[in-house]
Protein backbone atom coordinates (compact mmCIF):
# COMPACT_ATOMS: atom_id res chain seq x y z
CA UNK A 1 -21.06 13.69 1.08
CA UNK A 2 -18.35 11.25 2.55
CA UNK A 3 -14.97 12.17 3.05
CA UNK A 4 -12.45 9.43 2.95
CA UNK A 5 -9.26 10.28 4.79
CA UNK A 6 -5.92 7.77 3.99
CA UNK A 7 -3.35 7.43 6.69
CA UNK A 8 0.63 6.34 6.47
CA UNK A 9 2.37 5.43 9.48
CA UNK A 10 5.94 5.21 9.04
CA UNK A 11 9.26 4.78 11.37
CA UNK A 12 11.83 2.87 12.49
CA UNK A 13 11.75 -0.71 12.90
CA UNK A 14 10.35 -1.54 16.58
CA UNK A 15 9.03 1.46 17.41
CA UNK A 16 5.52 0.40 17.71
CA UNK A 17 3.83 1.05 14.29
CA UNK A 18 1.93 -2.06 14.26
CA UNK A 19 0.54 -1.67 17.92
CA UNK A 20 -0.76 1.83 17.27
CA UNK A 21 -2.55 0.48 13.85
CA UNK A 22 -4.29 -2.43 15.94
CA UNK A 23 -5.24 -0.46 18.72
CA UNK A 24 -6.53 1.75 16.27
CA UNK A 25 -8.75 -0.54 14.54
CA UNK A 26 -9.76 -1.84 17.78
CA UNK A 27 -11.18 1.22 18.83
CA UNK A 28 -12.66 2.56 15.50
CA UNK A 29 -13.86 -1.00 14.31
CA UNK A 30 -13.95 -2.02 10.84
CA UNK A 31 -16.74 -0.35 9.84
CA UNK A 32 -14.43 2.92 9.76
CA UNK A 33 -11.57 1.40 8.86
CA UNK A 34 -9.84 -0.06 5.37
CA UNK A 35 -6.49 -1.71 4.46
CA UNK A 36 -3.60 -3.35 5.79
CA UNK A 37 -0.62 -3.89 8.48
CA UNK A 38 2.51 -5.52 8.38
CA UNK A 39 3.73 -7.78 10.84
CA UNK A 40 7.11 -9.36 10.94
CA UNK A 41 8.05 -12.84 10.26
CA UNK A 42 11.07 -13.68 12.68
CA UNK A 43 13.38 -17.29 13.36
CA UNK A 44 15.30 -17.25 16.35
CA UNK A 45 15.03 -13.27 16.69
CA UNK A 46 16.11 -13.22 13.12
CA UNK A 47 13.94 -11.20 10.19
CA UNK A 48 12.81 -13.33 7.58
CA UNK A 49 9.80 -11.98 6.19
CA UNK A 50 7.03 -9.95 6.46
CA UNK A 51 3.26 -10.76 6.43
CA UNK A 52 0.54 -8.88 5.35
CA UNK A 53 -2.35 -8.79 7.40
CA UNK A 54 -6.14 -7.24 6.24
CA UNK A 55 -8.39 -5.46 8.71
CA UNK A 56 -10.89 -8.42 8.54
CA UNK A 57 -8.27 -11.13 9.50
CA UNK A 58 -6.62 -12.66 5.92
CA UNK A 59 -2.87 -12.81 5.71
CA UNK A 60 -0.74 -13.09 2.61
């Protein structure tokens, strides 16, 4: 039997979301792990976007 267990990290902007997903995936590898991260698109310390990156390296 495999148990699947889905994760939501949520919080304010620049608080470190994205680093603790990473260094999450770093550690567990991508064997264990599935899905996305966010990362921001910026211009002169400006928001302009976001972009969507996989857990095997593709971006949208």
């Amino acid at each position: 039997m495999s148990i699947h267990r889905i994760f939501l990290l949520t919080g304010r902007p620049r608080t470190g979301k994205t680093t603790v997903i990473k260094n999450l995936f770093d550690e567990l590898g991508s064997e264990l792990c599935g899905g996305f991260y966010t990362e921001e698109i910026t211009s002169s310390n400006d928001r302009i976007g976001f972009r969507c990156m996989s857990i095997d390296g593709e971006s949208v």
